[in-house]
Protein backbone atom coordinates (compact mmCIF):
# COMPACT_ATOMS: atom_id res chain seq x y z
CA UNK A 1 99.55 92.72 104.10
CA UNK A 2 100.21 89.51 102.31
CA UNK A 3 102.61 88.99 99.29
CA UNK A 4 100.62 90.49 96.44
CA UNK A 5 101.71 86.75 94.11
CA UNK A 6 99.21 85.13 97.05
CA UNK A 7 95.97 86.02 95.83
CA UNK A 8 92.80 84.50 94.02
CA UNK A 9 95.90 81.73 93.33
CA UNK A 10 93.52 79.45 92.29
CA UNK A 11 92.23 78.32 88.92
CA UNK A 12 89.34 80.64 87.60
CA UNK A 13 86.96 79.11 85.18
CA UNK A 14 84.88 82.31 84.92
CA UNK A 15 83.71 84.17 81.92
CA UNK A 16 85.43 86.78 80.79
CA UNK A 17 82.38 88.28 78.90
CA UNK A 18 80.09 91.18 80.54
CA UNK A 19 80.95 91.57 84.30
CA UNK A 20 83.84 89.33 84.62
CA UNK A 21 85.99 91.97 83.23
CA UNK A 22 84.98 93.70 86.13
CA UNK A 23 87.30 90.96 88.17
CA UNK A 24 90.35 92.30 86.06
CA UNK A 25 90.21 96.10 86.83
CA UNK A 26 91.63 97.71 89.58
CA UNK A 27 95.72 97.92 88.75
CA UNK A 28 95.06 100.05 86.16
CA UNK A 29 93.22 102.56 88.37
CA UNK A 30 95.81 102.15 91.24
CA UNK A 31 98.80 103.25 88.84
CA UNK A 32 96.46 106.21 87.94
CA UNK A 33 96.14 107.68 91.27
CA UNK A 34 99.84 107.91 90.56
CA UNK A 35 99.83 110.39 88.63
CA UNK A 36 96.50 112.80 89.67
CA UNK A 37 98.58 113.00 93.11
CA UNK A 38 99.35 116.94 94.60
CA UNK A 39 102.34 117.23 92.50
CA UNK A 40 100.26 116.60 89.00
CA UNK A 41 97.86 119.27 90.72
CA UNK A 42 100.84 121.91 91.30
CA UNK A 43 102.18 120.70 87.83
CA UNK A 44 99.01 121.20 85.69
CA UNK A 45 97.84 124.51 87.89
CA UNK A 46 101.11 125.84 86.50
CA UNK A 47 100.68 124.92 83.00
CA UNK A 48 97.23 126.26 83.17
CA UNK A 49 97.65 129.32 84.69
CA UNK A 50 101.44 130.46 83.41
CA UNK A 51 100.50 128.85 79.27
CA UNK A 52 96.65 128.70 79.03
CA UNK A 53 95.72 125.69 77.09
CA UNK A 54 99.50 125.73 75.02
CA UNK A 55 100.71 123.11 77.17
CA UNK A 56 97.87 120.45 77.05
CA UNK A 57 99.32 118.20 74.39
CA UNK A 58 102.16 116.93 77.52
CA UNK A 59 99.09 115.43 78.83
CA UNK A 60 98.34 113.91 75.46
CA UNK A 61 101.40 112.74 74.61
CA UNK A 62 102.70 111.75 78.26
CA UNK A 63 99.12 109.42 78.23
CA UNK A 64 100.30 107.52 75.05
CA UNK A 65 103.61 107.13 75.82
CA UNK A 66 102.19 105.49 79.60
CA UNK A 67 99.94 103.22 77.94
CA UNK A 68 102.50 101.78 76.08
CA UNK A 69 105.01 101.31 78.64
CA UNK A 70 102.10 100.80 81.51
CA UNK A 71 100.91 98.04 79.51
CA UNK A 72 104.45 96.25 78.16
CA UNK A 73 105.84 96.61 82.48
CA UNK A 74 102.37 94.64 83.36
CA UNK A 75 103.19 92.13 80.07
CA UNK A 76 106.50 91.89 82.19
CA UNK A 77 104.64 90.59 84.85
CA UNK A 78 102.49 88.66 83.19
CA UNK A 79 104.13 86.66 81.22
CA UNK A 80 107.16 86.31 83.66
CA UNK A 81 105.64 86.01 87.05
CA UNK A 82 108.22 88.46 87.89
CA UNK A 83 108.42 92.61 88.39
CA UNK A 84 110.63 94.92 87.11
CA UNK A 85 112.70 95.20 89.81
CA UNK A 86 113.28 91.48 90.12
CA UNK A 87 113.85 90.88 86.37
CA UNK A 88 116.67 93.71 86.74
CA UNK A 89 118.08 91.62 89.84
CA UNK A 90 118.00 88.04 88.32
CA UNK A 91 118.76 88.96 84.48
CA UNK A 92 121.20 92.48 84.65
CA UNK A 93 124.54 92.23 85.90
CA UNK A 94 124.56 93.16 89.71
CA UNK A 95 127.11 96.56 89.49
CA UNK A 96 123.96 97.89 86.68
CA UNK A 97 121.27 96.70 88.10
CA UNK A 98 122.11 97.72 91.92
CA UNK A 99 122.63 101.46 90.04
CA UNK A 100 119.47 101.20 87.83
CA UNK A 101 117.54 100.26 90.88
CA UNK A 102 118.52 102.47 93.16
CA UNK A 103 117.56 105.29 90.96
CA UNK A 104 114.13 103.85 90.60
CA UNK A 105 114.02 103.81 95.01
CA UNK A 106 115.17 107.91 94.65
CA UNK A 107 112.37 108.63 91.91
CA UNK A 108 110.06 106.79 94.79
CA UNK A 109 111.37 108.49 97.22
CA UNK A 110 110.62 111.89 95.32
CA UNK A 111 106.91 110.94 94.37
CA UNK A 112 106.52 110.07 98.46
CA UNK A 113 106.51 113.98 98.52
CA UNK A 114 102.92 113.56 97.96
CA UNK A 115 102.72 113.53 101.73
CA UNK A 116 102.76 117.08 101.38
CA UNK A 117 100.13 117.96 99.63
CA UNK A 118 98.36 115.95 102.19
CA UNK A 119 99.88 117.90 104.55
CA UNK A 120 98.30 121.17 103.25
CA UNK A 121 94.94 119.57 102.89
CA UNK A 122 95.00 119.21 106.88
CA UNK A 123 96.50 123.08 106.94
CA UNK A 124 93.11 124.12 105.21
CA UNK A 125 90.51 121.87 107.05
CA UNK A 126 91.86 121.95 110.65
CA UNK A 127 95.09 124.78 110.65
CA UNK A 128 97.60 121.80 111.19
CA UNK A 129 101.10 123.18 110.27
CA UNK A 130 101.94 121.55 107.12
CA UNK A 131 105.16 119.59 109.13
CA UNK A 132 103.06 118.30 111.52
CA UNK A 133 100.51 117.31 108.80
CA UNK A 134 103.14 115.68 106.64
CA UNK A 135 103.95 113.21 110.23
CA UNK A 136 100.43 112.81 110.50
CA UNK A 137 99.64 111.43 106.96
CA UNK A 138 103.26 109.94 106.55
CA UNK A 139 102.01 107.46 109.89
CA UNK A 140 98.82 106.94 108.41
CA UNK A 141 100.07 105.69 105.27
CA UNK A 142 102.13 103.34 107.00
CA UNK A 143 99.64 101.99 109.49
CA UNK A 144 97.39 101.51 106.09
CA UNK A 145 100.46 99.52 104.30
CA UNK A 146 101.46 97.52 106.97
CA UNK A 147 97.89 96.35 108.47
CA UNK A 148 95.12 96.08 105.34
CA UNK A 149 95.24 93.63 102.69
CA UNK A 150 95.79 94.65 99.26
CA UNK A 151 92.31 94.08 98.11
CA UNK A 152 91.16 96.36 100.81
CA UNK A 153 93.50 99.49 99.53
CA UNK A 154 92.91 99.23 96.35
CA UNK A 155 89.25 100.11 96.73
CA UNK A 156 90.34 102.85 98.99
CA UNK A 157 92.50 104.33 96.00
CA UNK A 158 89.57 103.64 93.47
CA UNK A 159 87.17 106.00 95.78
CA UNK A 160 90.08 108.53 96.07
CA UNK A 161 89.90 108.58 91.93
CA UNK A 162 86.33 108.73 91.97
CA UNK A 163 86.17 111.61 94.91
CA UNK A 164 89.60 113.56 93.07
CA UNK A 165 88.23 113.68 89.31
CA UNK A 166 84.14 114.38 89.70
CA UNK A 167 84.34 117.60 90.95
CA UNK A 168 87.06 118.98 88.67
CA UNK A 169 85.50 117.24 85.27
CA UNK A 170 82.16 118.38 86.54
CA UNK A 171 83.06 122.05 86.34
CA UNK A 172 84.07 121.84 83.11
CA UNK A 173 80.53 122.14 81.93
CA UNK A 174 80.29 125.37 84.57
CA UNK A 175 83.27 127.76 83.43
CA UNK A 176 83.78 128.88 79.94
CA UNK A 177 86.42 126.96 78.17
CA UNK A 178 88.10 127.92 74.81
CA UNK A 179 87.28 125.00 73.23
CA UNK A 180 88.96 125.66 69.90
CA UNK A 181 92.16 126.85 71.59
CA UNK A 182 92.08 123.59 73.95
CA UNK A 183 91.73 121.35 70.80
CA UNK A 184 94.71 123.20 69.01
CA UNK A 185 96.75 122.49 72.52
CA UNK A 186 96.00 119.02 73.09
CA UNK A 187 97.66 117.86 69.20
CA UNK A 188 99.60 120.60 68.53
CA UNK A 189 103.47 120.69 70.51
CA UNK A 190 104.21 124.31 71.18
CA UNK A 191 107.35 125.30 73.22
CA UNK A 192 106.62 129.01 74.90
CA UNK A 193 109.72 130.72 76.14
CA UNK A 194 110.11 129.30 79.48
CA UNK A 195 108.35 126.36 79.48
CA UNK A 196 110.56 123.41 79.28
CA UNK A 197 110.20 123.01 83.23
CA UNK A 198 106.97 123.05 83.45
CA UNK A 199 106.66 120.44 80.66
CA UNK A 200 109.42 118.36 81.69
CA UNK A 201 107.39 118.54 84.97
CA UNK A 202 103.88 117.80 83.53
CA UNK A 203 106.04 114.34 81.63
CA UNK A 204 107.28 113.12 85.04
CA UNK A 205 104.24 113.97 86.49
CA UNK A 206 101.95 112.05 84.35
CA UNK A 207 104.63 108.65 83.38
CA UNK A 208 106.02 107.99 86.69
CA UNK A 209 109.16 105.74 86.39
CA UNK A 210 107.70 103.63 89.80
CA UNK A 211 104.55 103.26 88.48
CA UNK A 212 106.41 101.21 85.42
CA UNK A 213 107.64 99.33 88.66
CA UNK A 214 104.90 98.79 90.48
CA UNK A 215 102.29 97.68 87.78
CA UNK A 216 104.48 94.59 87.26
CA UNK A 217 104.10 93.46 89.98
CA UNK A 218 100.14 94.71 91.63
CA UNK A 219 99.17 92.82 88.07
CA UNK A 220 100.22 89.64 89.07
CA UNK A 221 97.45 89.97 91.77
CA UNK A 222 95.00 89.03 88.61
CA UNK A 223 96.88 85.82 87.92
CA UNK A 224 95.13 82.48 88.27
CA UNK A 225 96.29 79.50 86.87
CA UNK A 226 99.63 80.42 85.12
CA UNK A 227 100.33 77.47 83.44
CA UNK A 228 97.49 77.69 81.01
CA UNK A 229 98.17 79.45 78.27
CA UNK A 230 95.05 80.42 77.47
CA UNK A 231 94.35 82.22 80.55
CA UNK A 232 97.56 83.99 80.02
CA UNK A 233 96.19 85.46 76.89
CA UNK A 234 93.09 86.47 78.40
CA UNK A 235 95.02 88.42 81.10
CA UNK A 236 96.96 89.70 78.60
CA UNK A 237 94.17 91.15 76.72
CA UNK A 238 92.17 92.40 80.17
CA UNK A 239 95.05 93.99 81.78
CA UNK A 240 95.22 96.29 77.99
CA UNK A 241 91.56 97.11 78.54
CA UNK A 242 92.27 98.00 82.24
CA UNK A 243 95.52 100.01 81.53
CA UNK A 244 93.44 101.80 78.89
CA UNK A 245 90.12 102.77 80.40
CA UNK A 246 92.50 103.92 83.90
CA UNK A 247 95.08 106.17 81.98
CA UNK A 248 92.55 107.87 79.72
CA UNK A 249 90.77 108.38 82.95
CA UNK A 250 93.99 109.92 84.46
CA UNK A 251 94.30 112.48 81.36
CA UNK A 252 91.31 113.55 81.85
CA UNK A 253 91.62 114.79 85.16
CA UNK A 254 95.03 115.82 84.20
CA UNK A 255 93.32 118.17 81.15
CA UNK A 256 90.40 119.20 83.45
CA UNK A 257 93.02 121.02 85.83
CA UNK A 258 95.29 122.62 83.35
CA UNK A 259 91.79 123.73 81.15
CA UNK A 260 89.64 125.10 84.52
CA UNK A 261 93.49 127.32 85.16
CA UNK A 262 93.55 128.05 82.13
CA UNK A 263 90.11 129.33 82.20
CA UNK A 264 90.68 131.00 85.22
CA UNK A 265 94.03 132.01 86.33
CA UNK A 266 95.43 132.58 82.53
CA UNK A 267 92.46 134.57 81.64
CA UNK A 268 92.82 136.85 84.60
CA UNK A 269 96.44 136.76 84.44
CA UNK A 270 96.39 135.68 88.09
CA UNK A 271 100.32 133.44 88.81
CA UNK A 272 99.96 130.59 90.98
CA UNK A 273 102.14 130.47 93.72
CA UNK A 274 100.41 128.21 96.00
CA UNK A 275 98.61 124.63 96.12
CA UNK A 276 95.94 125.97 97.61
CA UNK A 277 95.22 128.84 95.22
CA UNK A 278 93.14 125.49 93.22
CA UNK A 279 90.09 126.21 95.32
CA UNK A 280 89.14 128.60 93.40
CA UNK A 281 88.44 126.37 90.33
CA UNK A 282 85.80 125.06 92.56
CA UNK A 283 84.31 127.81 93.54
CA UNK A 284 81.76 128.33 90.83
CA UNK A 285 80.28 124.70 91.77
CA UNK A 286 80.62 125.34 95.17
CA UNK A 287 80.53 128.75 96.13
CA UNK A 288 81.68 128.87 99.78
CA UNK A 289 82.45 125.01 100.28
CA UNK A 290 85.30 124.47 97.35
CA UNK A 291 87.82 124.93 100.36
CA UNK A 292 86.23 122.14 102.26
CA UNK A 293 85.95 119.66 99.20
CA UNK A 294 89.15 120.82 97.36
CA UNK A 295 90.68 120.08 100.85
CA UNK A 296 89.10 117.15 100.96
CA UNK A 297 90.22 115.73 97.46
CA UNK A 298 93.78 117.17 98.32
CA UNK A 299 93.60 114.83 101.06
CA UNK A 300 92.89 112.08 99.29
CA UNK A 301 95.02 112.18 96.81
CA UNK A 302 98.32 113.03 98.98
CA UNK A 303 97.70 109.92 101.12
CA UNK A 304 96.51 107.41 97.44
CA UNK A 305 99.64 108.22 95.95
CA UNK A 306 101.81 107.65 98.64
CA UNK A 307 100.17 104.58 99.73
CA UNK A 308 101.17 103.34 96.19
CA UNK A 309 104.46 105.27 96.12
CA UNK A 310 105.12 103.34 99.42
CA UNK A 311 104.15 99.76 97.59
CA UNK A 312 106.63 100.67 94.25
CA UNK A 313 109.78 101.16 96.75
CA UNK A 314 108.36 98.13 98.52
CA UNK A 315 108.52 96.16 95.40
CA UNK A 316 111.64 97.63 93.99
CA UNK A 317 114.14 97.19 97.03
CA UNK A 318 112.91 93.68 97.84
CA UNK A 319 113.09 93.09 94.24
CA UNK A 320 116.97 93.84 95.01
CA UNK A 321 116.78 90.59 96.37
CA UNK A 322 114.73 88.59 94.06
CA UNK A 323 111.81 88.88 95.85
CA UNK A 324 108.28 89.77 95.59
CA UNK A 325 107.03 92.42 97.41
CA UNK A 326 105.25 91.51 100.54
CA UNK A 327 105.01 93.54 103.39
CA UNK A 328 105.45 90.70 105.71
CA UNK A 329 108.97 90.70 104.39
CA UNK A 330 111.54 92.58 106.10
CA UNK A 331 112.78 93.95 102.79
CA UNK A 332 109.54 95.02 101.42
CA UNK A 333 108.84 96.52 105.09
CA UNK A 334 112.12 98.15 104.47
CA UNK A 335 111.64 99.97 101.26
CA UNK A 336 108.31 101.24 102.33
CA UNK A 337 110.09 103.15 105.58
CA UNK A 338 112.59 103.76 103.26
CA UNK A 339 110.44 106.09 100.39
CA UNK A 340 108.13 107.25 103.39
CA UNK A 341 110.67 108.30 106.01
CA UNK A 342 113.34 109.91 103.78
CA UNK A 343 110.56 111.86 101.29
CA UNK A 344 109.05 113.21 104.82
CA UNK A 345 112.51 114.28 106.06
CA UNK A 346 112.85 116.03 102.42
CA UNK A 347 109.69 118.10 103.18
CA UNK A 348 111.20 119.42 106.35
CA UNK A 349 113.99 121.18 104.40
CA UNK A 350 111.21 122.51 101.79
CA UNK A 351 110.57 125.89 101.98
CA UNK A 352 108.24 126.45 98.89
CA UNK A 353 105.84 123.30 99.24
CA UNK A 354 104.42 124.52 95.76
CA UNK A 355 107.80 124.92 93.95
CA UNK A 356 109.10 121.87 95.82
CA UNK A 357 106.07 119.37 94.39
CA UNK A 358 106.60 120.98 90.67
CA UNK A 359 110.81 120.21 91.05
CA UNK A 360 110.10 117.11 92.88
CA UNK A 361 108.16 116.54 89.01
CA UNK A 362 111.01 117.23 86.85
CA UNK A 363 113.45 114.93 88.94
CA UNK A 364 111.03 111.95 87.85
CA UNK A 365 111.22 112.96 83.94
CA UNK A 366 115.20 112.77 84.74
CA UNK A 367 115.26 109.64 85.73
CA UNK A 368 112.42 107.97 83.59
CA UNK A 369 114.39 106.92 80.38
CA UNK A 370 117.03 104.56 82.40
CA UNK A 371 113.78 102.77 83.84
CA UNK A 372 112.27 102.73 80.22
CA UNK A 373 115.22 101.38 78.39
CA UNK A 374 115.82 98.69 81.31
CA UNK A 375 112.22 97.80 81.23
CA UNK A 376 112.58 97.80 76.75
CA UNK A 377 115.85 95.75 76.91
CA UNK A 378 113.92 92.74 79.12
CA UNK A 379 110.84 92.90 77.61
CA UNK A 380 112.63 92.59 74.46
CA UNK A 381 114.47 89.82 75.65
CA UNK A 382 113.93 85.91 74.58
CA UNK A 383 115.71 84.95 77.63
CA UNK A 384 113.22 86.33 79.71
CA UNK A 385 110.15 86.63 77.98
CA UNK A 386 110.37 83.89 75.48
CA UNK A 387 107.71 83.68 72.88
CA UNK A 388 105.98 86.79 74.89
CA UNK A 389 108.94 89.08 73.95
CA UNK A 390 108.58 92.51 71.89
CA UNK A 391 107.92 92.48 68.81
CA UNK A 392 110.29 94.20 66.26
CA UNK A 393 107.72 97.18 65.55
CA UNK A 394 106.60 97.34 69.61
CA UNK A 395 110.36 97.56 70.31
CA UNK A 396 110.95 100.02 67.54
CA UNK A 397 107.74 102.09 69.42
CA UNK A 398 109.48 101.95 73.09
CA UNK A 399 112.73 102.92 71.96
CA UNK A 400 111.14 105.82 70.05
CA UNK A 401 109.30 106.76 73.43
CA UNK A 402 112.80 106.62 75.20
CA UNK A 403 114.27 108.69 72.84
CA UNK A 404 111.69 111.73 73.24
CA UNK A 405 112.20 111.08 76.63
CA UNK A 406 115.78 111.96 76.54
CA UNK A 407 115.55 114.80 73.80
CA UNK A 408 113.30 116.66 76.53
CA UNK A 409 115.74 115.76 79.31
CA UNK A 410 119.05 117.74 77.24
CA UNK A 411 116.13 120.44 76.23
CA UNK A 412 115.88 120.66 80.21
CA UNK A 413 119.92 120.83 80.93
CA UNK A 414 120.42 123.21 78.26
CA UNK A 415 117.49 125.58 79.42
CA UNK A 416 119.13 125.28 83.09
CA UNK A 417 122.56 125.81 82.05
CA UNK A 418 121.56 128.97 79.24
């Protein structure tokens, strides 16, 4: 794959009304796939069946909280021609930035557990023992990464999204859903006894601190003609409308899992103790053949989200070294291996793949807030975003969003410790 700063560099004198906004989505819906991957399905199931609809407003509030920071990491990129992990390199003293970094490559390397859930996919369809599965789509991700261009993967992800959500929003209209008790859950915070893990996994599931990462830099794959400042704007205003139409696409898949187990599992007061138990939401649209396509969509998403997983460790660690990410580069080659490789040789010591995707959750919530105040203090910064830069009350919002972010984090430590 070529360097993702390589493409369409050419001026575009396009509209930008009716289909030519078309030309500016696509980042969006690859930072989405993100976050509907296996462990969001383990992480929602759980919700849904242990809380019933309690826990729906950590979809609602994780979804604002990643449009704001989705869309000020791409404004990063943007306006910088530079990603997060770069910025970090060139503008943060090395002995921070080297730390702050290589956090971001471990919260990679725990979202590359996504292989598993591809892994039981290929135990349902064709008995495949779920280590042997995880080699099988760990390869496969690889050979995708380091043979097809961008452009081509990125449609792939966009019909994983398409294939993943349908089925599950579909239902919705099949299986009878508390309506009054799901609107009450998605605005109103409730903390049930017990549930801090689960929510603390439902946050890191959803805002995903290398999705912050890699947005910065797949935007800049929309750039033509940086030195006009008008088509700067435009991006700027595109990318918004592509962040926005992707997440809100993400919590509704998100919603649509934790409502059907909520609906199903919470009303029968059945516990979830395995991936695969999610068939069963299917079921009433497809009687006999929800194992095939819940498989199937299982599939899909475990080999998406580590194809992009794969990318944000790619950009990060070459990043390290003030570079883009570019998988003709030995660094960005590296950091792919890296998040693969080490996240598959995690799986092999897992012994509860369904436990092991919700945990594997939680440790992304722990480490989002240093990537959200590094990403806050240089998007804030005149020195590196010049006239671009935060404004006072935008600043004032990302801070805030930190903040919650860390309030949940010592409601997690206390609940471990007590």
């Amino acid at each position: 794959m070529f360097g993702l700063r390589n493409i369409d560099n050419r001026n575009y004198k396009a509209g930008y009304g009716g289909l030519g906004i078309l030309k500016f989505i696509g980042p969006g819906l690859l930072v989405t796939v993100g976050f509907i991957d296996p462990g969001n399905w383990a992480s929602d199931l759980a919700a849904g069946a242990d809380y019933g609809y309690t826990l729906l407003w950590v979809v609602t509030l994780s979804t604002i909280m990643l449009v704001i920071l989705q869309h000020n990491a791409a404004h990063l990129g943007i306006a910088t021609g530079l990603c997060l992990s770069e910025a970090a390199t060139i503008y943060i003293k090395p002995r921070y930035s080297r730390i702050l970094l290589s956090s971001a490559m471990l919260a990679s390397v725990s979202t590359s557990l996504a292989e598993m859930g591809g892994a039981i996919a290929l135990n349902m369809l064709f008995s495949i023992p779920v280590r042997a599965g995880a080699i099988m789509v760990t390869i496969f991700v690889m050979v995708m990464l380091y043979t097809n261009s961008y452009k081509i993967i990125e449609k792939w992800i966009i019909a994983f999204v398409s294939v993943i959500g349908l089925s599950f929003l579909y239902e919705l209209s099949l299986v009878n859903i508390d309506w009054n008790s799901a609107v009450t859950g998605w605005v109103v915070p409730t903390f049930p006894k017990g549930s801090i893990i689960i929510i603390m996994s439902v946050l890191g599931a959803v805002v995903m601190p290398h999705n912050l990462f890699l947005h910065s830099e797949i935007i800049q794959s929309r750039q033509w003609n940086l030195q006009d400042e008008k088509i700067i704007k435009k991006q700027l205003k595109f990318e918004f409308f592509d962040t926005l139409f992707s997440m809100i696409i993400g919590w509704a898949i998100n919603s649509a899992i934790i409502l059907l187990a909520a609906a199903t599992f919470f009303k029968t007061g059945t516990q979830v103790l395995k991936l695969e138990q999610a068939n069963r939401l299917l079921a009433p649209l497809l009687g006999n053949h929800a194992t095939i396509v819940f498989a199937v969509a299982l599939l899909f998403a475990g080999v998406a989200s580590s194809i992009t997983s794969g990318m944000a460790a790619g950009s990060i660690f070459a990043g390290m070294y003030r570079e883009p990410y570019d998988i003709k580069d030995n660094h960005s080659r590296l950091g792919v291996a890296a998040s693969l490789l080490i996240g598959l040789g995690i799986i092999f010591l897992i012994s509860n793949p369904f436990n092991g995707l919700i945990i594997s959750q939680m440790c992304l919530s722990i480490q989002l807030p240093f990537t959200i105040f590094l990403q806050v203090y240089l998007t804030s910064s005149e020195r590196v975003m010049g006239k671009y830069r935060n404004s006072n009350l935008l600043k004032v919002l990302l801070y805030l969003i930190g903040g919650i972010v860390v309030l949940l984090n010592i409601a997690l430590l206390i609940s471990i410790f007590n």
